[in-house]
Protein backbone atom coordinates (compact mmCIF):
# COMPACT_ATOMS: atom_id res chain seq x y z
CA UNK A 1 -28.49 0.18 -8.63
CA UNK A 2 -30.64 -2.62 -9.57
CA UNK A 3 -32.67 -0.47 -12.05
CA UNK A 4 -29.23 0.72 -13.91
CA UNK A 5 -27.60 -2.70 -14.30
CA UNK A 6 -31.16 -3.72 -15.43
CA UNK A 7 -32.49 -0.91 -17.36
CA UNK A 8 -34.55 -2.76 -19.97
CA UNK A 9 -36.53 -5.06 -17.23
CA UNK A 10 -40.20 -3.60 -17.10
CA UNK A 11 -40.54 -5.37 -13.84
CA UNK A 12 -38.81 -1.97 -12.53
CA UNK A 13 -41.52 0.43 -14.05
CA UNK A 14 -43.11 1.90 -11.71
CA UNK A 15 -46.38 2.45 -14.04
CA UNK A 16 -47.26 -0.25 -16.54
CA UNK A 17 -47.39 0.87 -19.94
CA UNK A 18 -49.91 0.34 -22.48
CA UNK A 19 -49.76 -2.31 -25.11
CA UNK A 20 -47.68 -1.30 -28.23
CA UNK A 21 -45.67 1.00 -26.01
CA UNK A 22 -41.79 0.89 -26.76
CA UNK A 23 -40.11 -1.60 -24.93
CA UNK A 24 -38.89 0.03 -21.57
CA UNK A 25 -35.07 1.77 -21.32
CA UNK A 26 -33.73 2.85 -17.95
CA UNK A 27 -30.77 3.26 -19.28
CA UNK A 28 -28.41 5.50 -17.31
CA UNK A 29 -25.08 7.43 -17.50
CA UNK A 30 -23.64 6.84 -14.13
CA UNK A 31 -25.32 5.99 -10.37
CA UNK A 32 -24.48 7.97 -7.58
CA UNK A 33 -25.37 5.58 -4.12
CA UNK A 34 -25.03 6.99 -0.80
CA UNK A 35 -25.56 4.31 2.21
CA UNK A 36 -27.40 1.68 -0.82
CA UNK A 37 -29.74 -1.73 0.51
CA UNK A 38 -27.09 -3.14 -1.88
CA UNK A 39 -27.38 -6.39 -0.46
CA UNK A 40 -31.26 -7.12 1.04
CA UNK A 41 -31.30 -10.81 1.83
CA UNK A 42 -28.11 -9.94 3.56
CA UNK A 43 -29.30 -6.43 5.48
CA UNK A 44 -32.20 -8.62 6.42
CA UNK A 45 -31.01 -11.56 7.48
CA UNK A 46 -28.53 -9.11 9.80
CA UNK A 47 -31.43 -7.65 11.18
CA UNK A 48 -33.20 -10.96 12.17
CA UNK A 49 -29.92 -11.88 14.16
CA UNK A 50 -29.41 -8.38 16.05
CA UNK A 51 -32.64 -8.90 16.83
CA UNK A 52 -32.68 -12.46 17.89
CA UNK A 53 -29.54 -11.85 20.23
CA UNK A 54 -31.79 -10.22 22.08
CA UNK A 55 -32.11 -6.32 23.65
CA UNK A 56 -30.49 -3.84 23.26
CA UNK A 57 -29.95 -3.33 19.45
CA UNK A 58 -30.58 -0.82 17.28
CA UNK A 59 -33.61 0.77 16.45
CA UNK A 60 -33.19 0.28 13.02
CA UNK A 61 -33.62 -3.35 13.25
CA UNK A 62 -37.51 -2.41 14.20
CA UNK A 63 -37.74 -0.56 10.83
CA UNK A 64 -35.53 -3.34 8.18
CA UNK A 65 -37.47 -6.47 8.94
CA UNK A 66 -41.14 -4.99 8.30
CA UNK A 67 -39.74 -2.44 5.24
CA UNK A 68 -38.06 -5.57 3.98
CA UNK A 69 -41.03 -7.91 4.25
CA UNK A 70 -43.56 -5.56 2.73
CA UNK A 71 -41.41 -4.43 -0.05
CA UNK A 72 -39.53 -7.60 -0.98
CA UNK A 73 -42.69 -10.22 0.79
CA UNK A 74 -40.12 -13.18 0.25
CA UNK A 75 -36.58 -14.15 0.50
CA UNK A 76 -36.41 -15.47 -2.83
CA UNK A 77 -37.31 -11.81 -4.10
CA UNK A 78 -34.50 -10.36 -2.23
CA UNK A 79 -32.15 -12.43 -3.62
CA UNK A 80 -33.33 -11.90 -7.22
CA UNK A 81 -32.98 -8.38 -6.51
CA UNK A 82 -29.63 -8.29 -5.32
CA UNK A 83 -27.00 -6.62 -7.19
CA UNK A 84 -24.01 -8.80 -5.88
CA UNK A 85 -25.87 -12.04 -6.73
CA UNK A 86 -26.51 -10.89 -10.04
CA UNK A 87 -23.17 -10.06 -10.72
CA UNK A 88 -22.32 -13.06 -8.98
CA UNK A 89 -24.73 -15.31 -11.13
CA UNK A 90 -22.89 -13.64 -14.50
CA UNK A 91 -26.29 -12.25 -15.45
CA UNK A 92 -25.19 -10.06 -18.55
CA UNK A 93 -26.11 -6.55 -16.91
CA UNK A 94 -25.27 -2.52 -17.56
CA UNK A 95 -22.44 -1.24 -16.03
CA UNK A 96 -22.73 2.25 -15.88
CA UNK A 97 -19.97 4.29 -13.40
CA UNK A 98 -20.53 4.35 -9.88
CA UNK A 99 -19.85 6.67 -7.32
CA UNK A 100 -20.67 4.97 -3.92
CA UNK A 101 -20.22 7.22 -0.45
CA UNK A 102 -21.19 5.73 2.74
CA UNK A 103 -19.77 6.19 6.46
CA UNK A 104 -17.87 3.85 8.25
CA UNK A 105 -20.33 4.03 10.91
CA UNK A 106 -23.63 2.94 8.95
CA UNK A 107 -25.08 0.17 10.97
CA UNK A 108 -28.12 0.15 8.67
CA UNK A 109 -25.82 -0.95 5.49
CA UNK A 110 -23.02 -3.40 6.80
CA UNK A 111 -19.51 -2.82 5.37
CA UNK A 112 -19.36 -6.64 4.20
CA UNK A 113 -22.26 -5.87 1.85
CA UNK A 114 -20.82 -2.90 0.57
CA UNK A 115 -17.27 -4.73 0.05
CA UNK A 116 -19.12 -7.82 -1.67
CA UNK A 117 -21.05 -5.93 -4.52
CA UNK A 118 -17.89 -3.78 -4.82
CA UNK A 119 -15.47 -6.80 -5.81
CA UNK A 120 -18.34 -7.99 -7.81
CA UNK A 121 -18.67 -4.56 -9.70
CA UNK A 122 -14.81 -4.48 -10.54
CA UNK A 123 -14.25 -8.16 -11.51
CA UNK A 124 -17.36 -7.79 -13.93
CA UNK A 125 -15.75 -4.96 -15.60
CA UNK A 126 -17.25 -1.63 -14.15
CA UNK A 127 -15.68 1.57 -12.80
CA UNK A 128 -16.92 1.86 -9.18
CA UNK A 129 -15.22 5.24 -7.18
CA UNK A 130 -15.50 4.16 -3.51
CA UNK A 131 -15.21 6.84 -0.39
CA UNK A 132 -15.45 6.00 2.84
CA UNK A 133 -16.27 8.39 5.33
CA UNK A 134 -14.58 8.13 9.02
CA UNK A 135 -16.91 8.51 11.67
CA UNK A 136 -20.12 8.97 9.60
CA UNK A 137 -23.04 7.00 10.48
CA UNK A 138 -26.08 6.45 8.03
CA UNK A 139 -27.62 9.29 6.02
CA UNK A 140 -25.21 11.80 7.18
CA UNK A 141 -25.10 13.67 4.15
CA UNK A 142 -28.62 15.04 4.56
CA UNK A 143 -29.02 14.53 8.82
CA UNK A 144 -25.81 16.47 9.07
CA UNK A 145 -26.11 18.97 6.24
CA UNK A 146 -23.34 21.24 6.30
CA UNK A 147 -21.28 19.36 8.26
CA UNK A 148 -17.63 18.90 5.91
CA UNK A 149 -18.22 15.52 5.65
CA UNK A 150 -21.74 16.24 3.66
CA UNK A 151 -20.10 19.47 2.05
CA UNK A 152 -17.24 17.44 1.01
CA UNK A 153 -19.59 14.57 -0.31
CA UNK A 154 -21.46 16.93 -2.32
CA UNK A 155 -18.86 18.29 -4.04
CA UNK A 156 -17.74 14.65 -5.34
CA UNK A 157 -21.23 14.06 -6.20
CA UNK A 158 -21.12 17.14 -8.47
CA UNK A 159 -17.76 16.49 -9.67
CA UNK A 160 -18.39 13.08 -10.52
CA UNK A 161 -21.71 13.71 -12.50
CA UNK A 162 -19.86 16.59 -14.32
CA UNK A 163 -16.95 13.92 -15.00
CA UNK A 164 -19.66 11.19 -16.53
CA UNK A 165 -22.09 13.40 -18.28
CA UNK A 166 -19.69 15.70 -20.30
């Protein structure tokens, strides 16, 4: 998401280019997220309290904090690169439309991230589709492929692209 609201940023390259090389466009026609890090300095700092309150918590708490740290290496990076704060911030950013899918069982992406970068989305102007899907916990669209809650995702994946790139 980061990449398509800042498309023209060459900090996002993944390969620098040579010098003279056009500047760099990203520039998309619509995001599809399913279960996004849409908020890191939050998903961390929610993993640093499960995990201070102690065991049991989930395994996935083992995984964020050393991901996060090696990725982002600093707090102030993860706030930089937070879609919500950008938004928040009134950076002037791309709004391309968004289809966002995640389960209302995710642990891994807490709902008051999701609902945060969603306001933010809408008050700054851009068309965000939001479905929530009852019961489903993180990646289910791939770990239960099949299943008619990942059949049913799909097909608003398709239709949506078909909807934004005709």
């Amino acid at each position: 998401m980061l990449l398509a609201m800042r498309p023209f940023d060459a900090r996002y390259g993944a390969l620098p280019q040579p010098a003279g090389s056009p500047a760099a466009d990203a520039t998309v026609r619509c995001v599809i997220m399913t279960s996004p890090v849409i908020d890191p300095l939050g998903r961390y700092h929610y993993a640093k309290q499960l995990k201070a309150g102690g065991q049991p918590y989930p395994p996935l708490v083992d995984e964020v904090l050393p991901c996060h740290d090696a990725y982002w290496q600093s707090e102030d990076a993860m706030a930089e690169g937070c879609p919500a704060l950008a938004l928040e911030r009134g950076e002037k950013v791309q709004l391309p439309p968004v289809l966002y899918l995640q389960g209302t069982e995710d642990l891994a992406h807490p709902r008051p991230h999701l609902d945060r970068f969603v306001a933010a989305y809408r008050r700054a102007g851009g068309v965000l589709d939001l479905e929530l899907f009852e019961g489903e916990g993180q990646g289910f669209i791939m770990r239960k492929a099949g299943s008619p809650a990942s059949n049913r995702a799909l097909e608003m994946i398709i239709e949506f692209v078909h909807k934004q790139v005709r």
